[in-house]
C-alpha atoms as a PDB file:
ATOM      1  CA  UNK A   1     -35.470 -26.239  -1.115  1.00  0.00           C
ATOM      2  CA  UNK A   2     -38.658 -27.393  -1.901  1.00  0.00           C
ATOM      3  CA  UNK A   3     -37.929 -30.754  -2.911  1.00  0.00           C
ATOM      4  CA  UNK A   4     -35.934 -30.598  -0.012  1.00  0.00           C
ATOM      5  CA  UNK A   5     -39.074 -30.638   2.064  1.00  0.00           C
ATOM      6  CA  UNK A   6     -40.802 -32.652  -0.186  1.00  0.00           C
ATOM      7  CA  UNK A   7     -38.087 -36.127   0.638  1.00  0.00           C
ATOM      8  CA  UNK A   8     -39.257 -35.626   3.907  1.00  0.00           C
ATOM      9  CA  UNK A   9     -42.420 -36.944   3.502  1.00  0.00           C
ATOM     10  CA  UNK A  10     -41.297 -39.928   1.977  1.00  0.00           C
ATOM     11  CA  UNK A  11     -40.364 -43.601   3.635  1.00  0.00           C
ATOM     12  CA  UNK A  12     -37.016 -43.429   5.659  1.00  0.00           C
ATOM     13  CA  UNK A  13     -34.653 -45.688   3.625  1.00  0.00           C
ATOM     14  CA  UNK A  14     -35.549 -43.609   0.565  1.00  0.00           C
ATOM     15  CA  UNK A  15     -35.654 -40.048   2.128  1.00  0.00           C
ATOM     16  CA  UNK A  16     -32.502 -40.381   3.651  1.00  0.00           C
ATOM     17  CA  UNK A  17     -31.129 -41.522   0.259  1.00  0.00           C
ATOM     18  CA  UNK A  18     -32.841 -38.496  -1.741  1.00  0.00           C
ATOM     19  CA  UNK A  19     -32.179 -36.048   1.379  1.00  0.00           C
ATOM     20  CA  UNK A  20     -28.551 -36.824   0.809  1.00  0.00           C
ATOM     21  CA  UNK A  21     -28.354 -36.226  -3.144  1.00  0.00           C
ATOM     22  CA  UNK A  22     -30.361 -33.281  -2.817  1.00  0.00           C
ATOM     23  CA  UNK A  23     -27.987 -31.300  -0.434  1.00  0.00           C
ATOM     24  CA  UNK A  24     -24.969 -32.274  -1.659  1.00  0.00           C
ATOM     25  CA  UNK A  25     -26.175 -30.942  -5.394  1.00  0.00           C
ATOM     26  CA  UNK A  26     -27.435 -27.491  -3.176  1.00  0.00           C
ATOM     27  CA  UNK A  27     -23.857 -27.720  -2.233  1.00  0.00           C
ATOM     28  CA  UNK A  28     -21.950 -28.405  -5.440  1.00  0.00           C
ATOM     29  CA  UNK A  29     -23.920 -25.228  -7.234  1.00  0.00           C
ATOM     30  CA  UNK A  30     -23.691 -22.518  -4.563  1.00  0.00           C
ATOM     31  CA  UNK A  31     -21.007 -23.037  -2.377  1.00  0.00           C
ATOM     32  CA  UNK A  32     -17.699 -21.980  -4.611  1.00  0.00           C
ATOM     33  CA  UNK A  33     -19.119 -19.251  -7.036  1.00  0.00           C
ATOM     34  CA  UNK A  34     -16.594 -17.513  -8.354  1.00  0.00           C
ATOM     35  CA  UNK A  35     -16.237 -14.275  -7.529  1.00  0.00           C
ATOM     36  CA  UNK A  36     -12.731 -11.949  -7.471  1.00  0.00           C
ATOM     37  CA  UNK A  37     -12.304  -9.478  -4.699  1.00  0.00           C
ATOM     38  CA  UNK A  38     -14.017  -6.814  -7.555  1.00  0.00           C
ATOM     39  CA  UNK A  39     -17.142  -8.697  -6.961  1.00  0.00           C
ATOM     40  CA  UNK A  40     -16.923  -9.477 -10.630  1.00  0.00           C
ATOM     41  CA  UNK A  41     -18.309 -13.205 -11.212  1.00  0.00           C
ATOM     42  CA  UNK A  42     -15.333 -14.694 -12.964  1.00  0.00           C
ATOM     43  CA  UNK A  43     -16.809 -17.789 -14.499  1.00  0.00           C
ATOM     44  CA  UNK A  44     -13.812 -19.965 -13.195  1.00  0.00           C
ATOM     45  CA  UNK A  45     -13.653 -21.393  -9.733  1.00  0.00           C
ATOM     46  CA  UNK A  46      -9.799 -21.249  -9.886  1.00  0.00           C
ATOM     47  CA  UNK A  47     -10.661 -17.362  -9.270  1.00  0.00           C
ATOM     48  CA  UNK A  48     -12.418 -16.942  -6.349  1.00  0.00           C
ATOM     49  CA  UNK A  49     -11.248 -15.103  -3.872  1.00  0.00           C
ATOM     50  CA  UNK A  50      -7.658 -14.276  -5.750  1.00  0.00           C
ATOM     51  CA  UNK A  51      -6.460 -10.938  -4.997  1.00  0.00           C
ATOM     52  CA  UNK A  52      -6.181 -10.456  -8.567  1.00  0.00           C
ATOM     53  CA  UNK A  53      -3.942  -8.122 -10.171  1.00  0.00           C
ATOM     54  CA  UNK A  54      -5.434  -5.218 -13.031  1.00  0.00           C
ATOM     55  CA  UNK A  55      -2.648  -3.006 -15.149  1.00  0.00           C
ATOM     56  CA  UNK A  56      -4.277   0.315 -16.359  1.00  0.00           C
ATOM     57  CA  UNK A  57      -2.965   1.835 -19.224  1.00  0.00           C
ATOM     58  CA  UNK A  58      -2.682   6.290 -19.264  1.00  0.00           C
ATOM     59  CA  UNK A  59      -4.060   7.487 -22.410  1.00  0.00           C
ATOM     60  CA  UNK A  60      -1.595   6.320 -25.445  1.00  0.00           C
ATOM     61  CA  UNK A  61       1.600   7.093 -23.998  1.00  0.00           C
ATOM     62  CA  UNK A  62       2.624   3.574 -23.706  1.00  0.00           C
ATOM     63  CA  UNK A  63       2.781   3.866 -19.917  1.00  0.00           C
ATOM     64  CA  UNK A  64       1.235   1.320 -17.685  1.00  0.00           C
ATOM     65  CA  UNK A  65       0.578   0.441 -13.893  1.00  0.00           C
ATOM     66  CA  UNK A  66      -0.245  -2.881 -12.350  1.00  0.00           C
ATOM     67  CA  UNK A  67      -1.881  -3.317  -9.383  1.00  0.00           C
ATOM     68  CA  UNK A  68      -3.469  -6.016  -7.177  1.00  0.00           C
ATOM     69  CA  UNK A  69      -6.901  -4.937  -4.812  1.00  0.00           C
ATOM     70  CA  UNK A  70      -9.802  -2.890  -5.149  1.00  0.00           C
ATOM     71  CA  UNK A  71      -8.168  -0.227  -6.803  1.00  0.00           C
ATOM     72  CA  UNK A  72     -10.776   1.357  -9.998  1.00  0.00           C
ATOM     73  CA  UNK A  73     -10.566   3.921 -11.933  1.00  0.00           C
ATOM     74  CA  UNK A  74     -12.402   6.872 -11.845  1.00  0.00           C
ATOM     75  CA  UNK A  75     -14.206   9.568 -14.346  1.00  0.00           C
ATOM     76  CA  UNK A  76     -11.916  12.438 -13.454  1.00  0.00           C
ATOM     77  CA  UNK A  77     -11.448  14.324 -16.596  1.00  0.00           C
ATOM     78  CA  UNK A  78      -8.298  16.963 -14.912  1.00  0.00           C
ATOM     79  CA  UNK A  79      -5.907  13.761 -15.118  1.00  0.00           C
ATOM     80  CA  UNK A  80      -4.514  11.527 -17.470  1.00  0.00           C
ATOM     81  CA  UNK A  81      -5.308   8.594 -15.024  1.00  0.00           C
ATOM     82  CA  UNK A  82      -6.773   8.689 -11.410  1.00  0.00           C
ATOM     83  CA  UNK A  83      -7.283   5.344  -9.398  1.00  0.00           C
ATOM     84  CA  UNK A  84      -9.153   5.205  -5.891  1.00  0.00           C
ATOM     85  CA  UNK A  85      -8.797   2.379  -3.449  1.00  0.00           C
ATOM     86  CA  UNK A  86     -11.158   2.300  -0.167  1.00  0.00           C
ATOM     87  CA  UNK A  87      -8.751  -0.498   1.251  1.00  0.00           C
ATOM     88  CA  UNK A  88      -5.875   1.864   1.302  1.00  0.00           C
ATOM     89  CA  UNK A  89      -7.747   4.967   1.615  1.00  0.00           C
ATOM     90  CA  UNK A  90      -5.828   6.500  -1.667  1.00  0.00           C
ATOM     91  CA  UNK A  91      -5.771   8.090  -4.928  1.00  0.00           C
ATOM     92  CA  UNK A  92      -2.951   7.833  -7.357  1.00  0.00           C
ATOM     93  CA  UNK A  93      -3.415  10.765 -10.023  1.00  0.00           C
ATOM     94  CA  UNK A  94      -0.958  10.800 -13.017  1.00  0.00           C
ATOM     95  CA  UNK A  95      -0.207  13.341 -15.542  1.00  0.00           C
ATOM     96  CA  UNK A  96       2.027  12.560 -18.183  1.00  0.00           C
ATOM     97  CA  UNK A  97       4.713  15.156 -20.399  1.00  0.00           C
ATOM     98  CA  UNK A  98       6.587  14.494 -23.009  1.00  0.00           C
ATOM     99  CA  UNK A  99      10.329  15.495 -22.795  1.00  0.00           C
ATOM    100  CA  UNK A 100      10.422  17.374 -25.822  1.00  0.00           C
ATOM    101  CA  UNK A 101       7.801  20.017 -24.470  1.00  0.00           C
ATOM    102  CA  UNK A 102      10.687  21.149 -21.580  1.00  0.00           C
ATOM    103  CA  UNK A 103      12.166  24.228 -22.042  1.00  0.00           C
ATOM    104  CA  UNK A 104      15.805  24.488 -22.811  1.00  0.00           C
ATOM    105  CA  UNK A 105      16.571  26.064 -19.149  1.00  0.00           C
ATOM    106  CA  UNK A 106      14.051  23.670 -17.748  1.00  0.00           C
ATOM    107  CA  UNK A 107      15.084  20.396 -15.758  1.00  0.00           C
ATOM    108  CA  UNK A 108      12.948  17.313 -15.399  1.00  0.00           C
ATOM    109  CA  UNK A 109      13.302  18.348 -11.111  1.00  0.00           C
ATOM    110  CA  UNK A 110      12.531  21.688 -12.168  1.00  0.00           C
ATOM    111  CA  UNK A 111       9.287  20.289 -13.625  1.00  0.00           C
ATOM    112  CA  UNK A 112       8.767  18.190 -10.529  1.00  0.00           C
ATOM    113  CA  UNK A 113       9.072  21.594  -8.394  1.00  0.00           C
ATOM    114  CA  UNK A 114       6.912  23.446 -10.610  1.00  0.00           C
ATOM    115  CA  UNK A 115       4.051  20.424 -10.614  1.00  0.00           C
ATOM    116  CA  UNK A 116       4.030  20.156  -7.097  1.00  0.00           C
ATOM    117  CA  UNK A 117       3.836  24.271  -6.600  1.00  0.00           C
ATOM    118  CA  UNK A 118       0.649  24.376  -8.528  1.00  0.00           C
ATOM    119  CA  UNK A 119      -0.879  21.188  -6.539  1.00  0.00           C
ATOM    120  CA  UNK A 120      -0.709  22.946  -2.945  1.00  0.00           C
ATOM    121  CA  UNK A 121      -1.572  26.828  -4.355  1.00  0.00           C
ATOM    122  CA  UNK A 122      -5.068  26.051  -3.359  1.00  0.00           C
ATOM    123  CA  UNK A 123      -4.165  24.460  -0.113  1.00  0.00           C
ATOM    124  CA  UNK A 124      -3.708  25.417   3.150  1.00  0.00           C
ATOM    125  CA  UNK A 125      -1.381  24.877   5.886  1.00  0.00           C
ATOM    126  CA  UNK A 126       1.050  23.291   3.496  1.00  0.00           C
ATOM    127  CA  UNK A 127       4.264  21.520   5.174  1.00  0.00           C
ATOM    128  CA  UNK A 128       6.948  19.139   4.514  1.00  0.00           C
ATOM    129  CA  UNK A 129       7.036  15.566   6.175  1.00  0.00           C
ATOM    130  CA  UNK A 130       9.596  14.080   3.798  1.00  0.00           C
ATOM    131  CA  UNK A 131      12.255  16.491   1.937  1.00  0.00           C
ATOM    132  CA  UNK A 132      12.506  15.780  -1.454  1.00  0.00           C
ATOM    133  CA  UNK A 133      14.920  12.513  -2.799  1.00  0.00           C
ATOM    134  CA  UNK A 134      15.695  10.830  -5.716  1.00  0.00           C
ATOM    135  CA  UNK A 135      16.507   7.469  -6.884  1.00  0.00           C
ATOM    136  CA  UNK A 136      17.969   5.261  -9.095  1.00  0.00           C
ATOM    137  CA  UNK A 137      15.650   2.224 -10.321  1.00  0.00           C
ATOM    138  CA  UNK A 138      17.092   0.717 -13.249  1.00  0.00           C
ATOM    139  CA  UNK A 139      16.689   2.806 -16.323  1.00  0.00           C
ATOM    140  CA  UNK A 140      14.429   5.135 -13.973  1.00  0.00           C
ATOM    141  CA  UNK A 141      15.057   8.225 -11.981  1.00  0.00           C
ATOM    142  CA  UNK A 142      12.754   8.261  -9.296  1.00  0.00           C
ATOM    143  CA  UNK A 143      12.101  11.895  -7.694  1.00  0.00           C
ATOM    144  CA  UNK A 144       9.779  11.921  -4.482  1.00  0.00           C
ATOM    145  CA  UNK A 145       8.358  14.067  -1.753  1.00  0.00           C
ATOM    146  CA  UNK A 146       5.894  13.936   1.019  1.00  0.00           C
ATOM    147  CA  UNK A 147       3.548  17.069   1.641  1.00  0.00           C
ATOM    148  CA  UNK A 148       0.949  17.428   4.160  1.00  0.00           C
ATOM    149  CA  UNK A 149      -1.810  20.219   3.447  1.00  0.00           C
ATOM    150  CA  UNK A 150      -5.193  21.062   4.068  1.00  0.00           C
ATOM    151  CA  UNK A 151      -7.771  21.723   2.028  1.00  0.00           C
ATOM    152  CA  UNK A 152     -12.144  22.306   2.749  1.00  0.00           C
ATOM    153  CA  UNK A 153     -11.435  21.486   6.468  1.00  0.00           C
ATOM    154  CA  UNK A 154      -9.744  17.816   5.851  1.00  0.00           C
ATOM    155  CA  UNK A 155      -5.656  17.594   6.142  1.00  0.00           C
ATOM    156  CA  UNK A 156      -4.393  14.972   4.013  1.00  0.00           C
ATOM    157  CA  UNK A 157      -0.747  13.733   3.064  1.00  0.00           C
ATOM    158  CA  UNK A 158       0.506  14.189  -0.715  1.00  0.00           C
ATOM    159  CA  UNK A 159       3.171  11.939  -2.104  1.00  0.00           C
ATOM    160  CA  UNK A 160       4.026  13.404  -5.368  1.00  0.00           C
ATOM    161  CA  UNK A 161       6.861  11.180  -7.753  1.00  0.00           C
ATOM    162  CA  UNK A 162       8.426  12.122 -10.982  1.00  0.00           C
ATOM    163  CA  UNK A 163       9.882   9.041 -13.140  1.00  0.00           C
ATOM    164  CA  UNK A 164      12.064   9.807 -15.733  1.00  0.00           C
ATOM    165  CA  UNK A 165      12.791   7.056 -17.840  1.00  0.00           C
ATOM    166  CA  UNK A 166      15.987   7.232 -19.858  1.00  0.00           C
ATOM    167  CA  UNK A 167      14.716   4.956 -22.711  1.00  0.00           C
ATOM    168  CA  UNK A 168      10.953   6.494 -22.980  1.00  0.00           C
ATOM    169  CA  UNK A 169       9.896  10.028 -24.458  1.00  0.00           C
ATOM    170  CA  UNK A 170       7.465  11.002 -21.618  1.00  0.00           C
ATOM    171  CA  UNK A 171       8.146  12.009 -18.253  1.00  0.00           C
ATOM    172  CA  UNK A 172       5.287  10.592 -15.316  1.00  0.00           C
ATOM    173  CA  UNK A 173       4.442  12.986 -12.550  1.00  0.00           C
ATOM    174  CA  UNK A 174       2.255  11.032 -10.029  1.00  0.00           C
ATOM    175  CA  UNK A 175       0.313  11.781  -6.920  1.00  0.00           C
ATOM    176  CA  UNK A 176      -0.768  10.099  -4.115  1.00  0.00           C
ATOM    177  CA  UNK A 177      -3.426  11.202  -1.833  1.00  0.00           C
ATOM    178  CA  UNK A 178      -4.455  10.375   1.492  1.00  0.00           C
ATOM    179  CA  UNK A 179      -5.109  10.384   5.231  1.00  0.00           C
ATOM    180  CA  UNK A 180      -1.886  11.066   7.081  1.00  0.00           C
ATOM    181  CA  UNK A 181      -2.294   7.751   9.007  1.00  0.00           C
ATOM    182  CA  UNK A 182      -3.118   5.820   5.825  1.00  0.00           C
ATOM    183  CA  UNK A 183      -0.049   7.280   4.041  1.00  0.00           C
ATOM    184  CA  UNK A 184       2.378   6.483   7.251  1.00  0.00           C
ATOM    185  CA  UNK A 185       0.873   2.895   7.068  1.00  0.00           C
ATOM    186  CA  UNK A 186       0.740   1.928   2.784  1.00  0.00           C
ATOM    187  CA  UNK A 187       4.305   4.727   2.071  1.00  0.00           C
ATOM    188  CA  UNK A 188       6.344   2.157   0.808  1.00  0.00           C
ATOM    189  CA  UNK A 189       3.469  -0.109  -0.929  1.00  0.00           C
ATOM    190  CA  UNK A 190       3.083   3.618  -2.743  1.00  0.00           C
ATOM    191  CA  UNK A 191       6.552   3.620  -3.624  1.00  0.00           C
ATOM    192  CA  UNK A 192       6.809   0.157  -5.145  1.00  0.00           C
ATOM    193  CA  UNK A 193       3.920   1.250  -7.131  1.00  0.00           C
ATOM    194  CA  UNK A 194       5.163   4.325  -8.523  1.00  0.00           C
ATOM    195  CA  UNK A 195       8.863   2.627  -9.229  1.00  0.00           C
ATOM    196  CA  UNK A 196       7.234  -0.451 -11.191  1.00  0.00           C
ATOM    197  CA  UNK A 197       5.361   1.820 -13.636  1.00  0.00           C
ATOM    198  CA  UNK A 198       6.124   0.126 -17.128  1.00  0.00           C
ATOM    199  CA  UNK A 199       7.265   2.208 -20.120  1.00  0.00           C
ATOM    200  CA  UNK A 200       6.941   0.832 -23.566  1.00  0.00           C
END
């Protein structure tokens, strides 16, 4: 900017010409830098402003999500995986169990059941909005129901999933957690989430 000033002072034919170099050079360097919508500086201009998708990996159980937005992950320790998004106003927690460790009267629903019992024992209030279901998603067995609950004087919605995959050795228990209007709004972009989690 200085030198910017600086042309000013100079005779017109010449300041015009200089004026002209010098703020379309201000331009080149500062009007595409290339940020992603993480605020990460991504070295390539290509990048900027590209919704870009991430895929987190839960521990080493060869399962993966992928997602596109400001979802990050977080330091909680009581999960296998937790990811927080302020554009959706949501948490998706995952725990993973390997088939194996079910007992021989046990079901993967019965699991399910079980999972989402402990989840709301703390909780008050507790209701259904959406009565359990389950679905078929290629090699994946979908199982799903909406809770709402309250807990510390804040009601929230809980979408808890259970894919069983019938080539993989784990089981995924999953849970979404948010406002009830955010959950009414982002259900189904939830749902896609939950029935695109890769195995293997």
């Amino acid at each position: 900017f200085a030198a910017l000033l600086r042309c000013f002072k100079m005779k017109t034919t010449v300041k015009i010409a200089l004026c002209a170099m010098l703020v379309l050079s201000m331009l080149a360097s500062c009007a595409l830098i290339p940020y992603d919508t993480y605020g990460n500086n991504t070295g390539s201009s290509k990048a900027a402003f590209v919704d870009t998708e991430r895929t987190y990996a839960v521990g080493n159980y060869g399962v993966s999500f992928s997602l596109a937005g400001d979802w990050n992950k977080t330091d909680a320790e009581n999960f296998d995986l937790q990811l927080s998004s302020d554009k959706y106003g949501a948490n998706i927690s995952v725990f993973v169990f390997y088939k194996v460790d079910l007992a021989e009267n046990s079901s993967v629903e019965n699991l399910f059941n079980q999972q989402n019992d402990s989840l709301f024992a703390n909780r008050q209030n507790v209701t259904t909005v959406n009565e359990a279901k389950t679905e078929t998603v290629g090699t994946k067995t979908v199982y799903s129901k909406t809770t709402s609950a309250e807990r510390d004087g804040n009601k929230n919605y809980y979408r808890t999933y259970m894919v069983d995959n019938s080539e993989s050795k784990v089981l995924v228990w999953v849970l979404v957690n948010s406002a009830p209007s955010d959950m009414q709004k982002n259900q189904d972009y939830f749902d896609s989430i939950v029935k695109n989690v890769k195995f293997g």
